[in-house]
PDB file of N, CA and C in Angstrom:
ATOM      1  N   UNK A   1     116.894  55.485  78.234  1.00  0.00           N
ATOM      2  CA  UNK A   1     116.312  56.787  78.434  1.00  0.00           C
ATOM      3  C   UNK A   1     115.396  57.082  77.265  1.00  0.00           C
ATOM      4  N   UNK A   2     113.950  57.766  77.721  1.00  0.00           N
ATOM      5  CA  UNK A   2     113.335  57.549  76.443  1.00  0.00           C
ATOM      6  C   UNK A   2     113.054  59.494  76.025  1.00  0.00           C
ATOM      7  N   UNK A   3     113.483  59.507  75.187  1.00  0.00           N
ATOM      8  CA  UNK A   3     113.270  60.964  74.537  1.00  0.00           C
ATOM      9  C   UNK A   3     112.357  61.511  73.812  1.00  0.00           C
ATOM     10  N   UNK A   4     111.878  62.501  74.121  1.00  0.00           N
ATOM     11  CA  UNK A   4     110.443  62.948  73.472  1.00  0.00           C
ATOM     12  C   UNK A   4     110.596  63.399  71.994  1.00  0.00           C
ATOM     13  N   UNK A   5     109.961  63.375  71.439  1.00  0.00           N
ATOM     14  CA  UNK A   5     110.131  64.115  69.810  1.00  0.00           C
ATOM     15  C   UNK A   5     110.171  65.898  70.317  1.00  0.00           C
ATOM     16  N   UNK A   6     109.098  66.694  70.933  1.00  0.00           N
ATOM     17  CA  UNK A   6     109.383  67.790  71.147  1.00  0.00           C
ATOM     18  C   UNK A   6     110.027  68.782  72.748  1.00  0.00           C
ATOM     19  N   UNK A   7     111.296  68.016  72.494  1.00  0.00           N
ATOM     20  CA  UNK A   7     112.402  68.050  74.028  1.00  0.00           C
ATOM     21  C   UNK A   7     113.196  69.144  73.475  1.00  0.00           C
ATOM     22  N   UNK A   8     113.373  69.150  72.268  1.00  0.00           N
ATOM     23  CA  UNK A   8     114.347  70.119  71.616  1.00  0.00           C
ATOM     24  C   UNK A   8     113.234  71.404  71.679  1.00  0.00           C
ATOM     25  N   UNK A   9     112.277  71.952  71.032  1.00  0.00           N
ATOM     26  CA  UNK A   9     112.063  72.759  70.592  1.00  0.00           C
ATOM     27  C   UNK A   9     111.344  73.609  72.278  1.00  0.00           C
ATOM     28  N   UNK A  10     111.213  72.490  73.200  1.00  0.00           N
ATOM     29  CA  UNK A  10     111.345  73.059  74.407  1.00  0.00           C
ATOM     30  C   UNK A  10     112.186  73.747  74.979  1.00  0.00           C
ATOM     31  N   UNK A  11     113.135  72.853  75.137  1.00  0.00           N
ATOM     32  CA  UNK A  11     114.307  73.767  75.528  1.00  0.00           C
ATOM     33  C   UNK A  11     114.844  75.258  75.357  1.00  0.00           C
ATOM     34  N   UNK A  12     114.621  75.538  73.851  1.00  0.00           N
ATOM     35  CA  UNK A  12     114.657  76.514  72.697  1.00  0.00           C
ATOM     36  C   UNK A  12     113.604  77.336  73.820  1.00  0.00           C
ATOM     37  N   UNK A  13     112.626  76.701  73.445  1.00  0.00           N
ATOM     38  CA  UNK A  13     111.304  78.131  73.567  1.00  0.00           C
ATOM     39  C   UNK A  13     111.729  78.725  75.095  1.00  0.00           C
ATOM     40  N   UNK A  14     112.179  77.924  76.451  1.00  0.00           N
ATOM     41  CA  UNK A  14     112.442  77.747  77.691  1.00  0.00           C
ATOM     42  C   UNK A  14     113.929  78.642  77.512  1.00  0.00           C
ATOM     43  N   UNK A  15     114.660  78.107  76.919  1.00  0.00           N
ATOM     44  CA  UNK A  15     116.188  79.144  77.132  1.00  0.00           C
ATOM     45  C   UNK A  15     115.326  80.852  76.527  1.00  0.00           C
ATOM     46  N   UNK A  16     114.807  80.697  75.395  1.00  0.00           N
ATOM     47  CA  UNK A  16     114.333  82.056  74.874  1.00  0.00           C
ATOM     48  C   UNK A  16     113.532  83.486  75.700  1.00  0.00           C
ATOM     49  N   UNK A  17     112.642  82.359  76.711  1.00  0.00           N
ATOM     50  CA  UNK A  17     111.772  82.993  77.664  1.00  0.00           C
ATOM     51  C   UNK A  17     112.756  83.234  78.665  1.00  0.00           C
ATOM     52  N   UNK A  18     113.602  82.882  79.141  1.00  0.00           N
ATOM     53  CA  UNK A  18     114.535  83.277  79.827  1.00  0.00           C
ATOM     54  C   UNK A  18     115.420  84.075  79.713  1.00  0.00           C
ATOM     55  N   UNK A  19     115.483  84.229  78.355  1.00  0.00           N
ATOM     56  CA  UNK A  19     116.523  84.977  78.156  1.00  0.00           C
ATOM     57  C   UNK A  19     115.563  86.853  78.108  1.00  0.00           C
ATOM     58  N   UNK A  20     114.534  86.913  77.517  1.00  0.00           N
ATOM     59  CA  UNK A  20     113.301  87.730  77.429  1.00  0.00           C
ATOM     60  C   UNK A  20     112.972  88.066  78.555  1.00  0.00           C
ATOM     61  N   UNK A  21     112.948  87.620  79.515  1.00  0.00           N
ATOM     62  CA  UNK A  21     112.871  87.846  81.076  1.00  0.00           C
ATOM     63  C   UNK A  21     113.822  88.507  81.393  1.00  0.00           C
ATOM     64  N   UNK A  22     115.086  87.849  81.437  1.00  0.00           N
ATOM     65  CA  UNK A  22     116.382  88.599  81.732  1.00  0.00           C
ATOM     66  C   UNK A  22     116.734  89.560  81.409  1.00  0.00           C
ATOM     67  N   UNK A  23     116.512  89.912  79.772  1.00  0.00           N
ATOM     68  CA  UNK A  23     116.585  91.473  79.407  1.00  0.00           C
ATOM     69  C   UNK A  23     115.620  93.048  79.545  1.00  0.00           C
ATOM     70  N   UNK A  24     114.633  92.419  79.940  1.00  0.00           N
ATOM     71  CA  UNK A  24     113.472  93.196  80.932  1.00  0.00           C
ATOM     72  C   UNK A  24     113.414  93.572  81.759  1.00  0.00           C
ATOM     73  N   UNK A  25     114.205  92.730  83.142  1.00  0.00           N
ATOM     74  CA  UNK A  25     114.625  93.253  84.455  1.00  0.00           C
ATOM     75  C   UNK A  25     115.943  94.268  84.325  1.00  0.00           C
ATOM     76  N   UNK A  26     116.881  93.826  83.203  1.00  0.00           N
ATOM     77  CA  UNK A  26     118.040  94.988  83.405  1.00  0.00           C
ATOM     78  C   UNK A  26     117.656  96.460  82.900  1.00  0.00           C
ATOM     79  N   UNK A  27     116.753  96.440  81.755  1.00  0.00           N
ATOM     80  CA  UNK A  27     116.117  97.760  81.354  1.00  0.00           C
ATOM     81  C   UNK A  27     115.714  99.038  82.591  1.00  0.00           C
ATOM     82  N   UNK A  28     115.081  97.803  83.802  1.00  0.00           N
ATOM     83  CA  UNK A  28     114.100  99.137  84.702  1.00  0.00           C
ATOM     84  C   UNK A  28     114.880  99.667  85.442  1.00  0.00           C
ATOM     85  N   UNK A  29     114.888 100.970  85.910  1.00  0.00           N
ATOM     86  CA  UNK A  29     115.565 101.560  86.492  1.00  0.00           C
ATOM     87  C   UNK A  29     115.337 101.171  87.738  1.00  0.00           C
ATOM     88  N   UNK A  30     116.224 101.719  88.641  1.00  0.00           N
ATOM     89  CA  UNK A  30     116.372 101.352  90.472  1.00  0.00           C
ATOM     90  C   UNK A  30     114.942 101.311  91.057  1.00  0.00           C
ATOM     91  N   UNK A  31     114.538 101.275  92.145  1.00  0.00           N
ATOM     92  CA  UNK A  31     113.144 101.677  92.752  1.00  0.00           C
ATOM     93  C   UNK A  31     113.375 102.279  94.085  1.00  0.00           C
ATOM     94  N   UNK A  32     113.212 103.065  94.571  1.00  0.00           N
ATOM     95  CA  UNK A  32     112.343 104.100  93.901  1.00  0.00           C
ATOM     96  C   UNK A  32     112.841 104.819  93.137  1.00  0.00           C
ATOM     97  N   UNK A  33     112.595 105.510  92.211  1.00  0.00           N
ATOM     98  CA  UNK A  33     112.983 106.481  91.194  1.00  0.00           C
ATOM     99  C   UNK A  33     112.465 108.169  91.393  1.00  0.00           C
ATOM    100  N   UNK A  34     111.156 108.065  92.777  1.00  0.00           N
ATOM    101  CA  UNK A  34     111.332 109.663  92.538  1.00  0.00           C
ATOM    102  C   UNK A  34     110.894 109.522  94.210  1.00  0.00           C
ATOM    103  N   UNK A  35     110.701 111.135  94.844  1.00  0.00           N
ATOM    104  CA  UNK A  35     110.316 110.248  96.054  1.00  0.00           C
ATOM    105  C   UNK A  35     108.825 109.289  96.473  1.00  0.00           C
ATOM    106  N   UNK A  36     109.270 109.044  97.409  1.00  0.00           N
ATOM    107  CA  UNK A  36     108.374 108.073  98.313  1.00  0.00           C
ATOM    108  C   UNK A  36     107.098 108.649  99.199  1.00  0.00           C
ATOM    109  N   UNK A  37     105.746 108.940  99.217  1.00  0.00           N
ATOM    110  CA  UNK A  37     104.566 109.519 100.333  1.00  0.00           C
ATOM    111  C   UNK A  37     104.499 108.498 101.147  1.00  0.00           C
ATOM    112  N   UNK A  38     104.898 108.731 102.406  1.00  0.00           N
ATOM    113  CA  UNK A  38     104.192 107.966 103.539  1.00  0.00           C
ATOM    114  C   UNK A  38     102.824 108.570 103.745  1.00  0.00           C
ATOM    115  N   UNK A  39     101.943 108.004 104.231  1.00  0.00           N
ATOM    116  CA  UNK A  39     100.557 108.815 104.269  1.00  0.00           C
ATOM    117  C   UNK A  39     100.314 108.168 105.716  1.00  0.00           C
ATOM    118  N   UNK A  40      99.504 108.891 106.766  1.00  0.00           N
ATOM    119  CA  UNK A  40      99.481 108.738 108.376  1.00  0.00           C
ATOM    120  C   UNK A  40      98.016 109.627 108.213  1.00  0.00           C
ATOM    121  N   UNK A  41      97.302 108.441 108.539  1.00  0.00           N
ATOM    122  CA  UNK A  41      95.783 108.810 108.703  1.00  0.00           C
ATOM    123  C   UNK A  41      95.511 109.316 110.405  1.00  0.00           C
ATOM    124  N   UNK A  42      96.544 109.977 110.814  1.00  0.00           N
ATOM    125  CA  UNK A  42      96.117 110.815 112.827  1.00  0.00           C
ATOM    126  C   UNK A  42      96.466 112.277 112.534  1.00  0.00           C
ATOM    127  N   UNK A  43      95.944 112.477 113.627  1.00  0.00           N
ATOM    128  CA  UNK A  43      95.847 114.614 113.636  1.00  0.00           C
ATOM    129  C   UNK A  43      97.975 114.458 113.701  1.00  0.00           C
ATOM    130  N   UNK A  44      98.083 115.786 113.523  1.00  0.00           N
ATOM    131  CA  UNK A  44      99.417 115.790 113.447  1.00  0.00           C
ATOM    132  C   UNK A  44      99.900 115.817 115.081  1.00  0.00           C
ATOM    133  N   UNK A  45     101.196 115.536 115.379  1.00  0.00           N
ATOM    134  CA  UNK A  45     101.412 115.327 116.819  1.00  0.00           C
ATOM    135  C   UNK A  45     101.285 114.385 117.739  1.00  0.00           C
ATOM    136  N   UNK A  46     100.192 113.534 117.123  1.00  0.00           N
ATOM    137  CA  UNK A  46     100.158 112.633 117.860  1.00  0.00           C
ATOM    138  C   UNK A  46     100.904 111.603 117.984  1.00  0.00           C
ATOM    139  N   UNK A  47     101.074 110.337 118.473  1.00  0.00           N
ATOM    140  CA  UNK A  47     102.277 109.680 119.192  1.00  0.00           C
ATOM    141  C   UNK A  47     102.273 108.854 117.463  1.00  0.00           C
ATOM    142  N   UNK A  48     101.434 108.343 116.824  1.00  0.00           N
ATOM    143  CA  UNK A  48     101.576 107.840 115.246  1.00  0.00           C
ATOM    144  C   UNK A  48     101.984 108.498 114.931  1.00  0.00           C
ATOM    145  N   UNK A  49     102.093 109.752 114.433  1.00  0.00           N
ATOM    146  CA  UNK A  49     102.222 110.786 113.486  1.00  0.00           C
ATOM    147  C   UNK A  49     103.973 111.117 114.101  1.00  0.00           C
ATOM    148  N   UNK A  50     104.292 110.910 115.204  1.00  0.00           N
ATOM    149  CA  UNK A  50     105.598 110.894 115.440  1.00  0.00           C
ATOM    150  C   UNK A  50     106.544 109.560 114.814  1.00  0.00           C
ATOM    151  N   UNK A  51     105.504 108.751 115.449  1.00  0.00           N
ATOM    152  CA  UNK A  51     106.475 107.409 115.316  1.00  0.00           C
ATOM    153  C   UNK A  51     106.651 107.227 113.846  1.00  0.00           C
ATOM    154  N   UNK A  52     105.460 107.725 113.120  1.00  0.00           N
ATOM    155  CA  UNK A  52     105.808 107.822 111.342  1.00  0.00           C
ATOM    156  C   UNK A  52     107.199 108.560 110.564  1.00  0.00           C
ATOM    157  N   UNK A  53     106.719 109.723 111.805  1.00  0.00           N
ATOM    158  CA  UNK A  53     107.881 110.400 110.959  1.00  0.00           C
ATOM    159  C   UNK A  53     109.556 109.712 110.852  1.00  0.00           C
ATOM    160  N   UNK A  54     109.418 109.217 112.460  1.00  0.00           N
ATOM    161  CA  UNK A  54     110.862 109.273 112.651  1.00  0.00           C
ATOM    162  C   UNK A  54     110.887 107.856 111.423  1.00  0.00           C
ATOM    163  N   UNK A  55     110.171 106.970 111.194  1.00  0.00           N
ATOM    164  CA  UNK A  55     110.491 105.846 110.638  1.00  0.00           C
ATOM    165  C   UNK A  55     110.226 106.689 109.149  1.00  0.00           C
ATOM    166  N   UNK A  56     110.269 107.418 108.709  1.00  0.00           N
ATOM    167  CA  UNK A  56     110.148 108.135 107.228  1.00  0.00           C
ATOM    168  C   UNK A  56     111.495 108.516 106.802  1.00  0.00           C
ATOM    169  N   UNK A  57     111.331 109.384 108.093  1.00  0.00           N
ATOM    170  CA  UNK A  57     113.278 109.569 108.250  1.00  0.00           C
ATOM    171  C   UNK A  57     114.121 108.615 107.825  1.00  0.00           C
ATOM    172  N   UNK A  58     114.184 107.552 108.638  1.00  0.00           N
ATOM    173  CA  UNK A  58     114.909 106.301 108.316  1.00  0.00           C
ATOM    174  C   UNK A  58     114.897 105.618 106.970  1.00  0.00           C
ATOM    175  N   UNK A  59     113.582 105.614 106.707  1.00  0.00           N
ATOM    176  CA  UNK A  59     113.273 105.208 105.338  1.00  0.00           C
ATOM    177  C   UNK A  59     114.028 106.042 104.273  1.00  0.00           C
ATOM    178  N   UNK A  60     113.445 106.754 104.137  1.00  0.00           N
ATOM    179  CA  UNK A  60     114.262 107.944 102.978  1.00  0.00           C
ATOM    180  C   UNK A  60     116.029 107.800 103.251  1.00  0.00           C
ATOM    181  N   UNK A  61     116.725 107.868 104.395  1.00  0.00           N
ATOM    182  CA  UNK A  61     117.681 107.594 104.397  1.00  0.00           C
ATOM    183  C   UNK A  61     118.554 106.133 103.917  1.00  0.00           C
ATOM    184  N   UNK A  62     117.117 105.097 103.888  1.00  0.00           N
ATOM    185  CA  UNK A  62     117.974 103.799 103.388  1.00  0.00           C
ATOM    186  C   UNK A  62     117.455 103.574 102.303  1.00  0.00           C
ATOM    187  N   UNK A  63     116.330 104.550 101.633  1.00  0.00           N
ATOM    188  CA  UNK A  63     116.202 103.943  99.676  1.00  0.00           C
ATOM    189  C   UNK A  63     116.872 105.157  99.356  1.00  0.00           C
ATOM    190  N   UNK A  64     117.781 106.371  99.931  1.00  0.00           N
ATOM    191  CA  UNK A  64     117.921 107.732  99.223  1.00  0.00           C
ATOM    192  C   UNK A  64     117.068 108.332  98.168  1.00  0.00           C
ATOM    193  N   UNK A  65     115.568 108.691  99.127  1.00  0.00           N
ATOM    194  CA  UNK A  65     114.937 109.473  98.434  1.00  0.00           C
ATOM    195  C   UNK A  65     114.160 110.049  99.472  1.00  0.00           C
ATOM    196  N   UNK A  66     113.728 111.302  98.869  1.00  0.00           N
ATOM    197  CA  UNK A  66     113.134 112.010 100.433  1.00  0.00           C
ATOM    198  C   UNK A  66     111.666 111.122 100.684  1.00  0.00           C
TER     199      UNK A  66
END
């Protein structure tokens, strides 16, 4: 097996960045954090502007945020 001279200081830099990564993702808080805008480009009433809502509804009910 033939071994490189800089295998070690890889590893190092590779566990380090990983580890720097890892403590970055636990910092952020949940998502979403405040609420959510759906935005629906039709006059209100119309059959989009329904089908939005009800799926807004749903939405907000499965991230718990309005």
């Amino acid at each position: 097996m033939v071994r490189h001279r800089n295998a070690g200081s890889f590893v190092c830099a590779l566990a380090a960045l990983v580890t720097f990564a890892a403590s970055g993702a636990m910092a952020q808080s949940s998502y979403p954090d405040r609420p959510v805008h759906l935005v629906v480009a039709v006059s209100p009433g119309a059959l989009t502007d329904l089908l939005a809502r009800a799926i807004g509804e749903r939405l907000g009910a499965s991230l718990k945020q309005p």
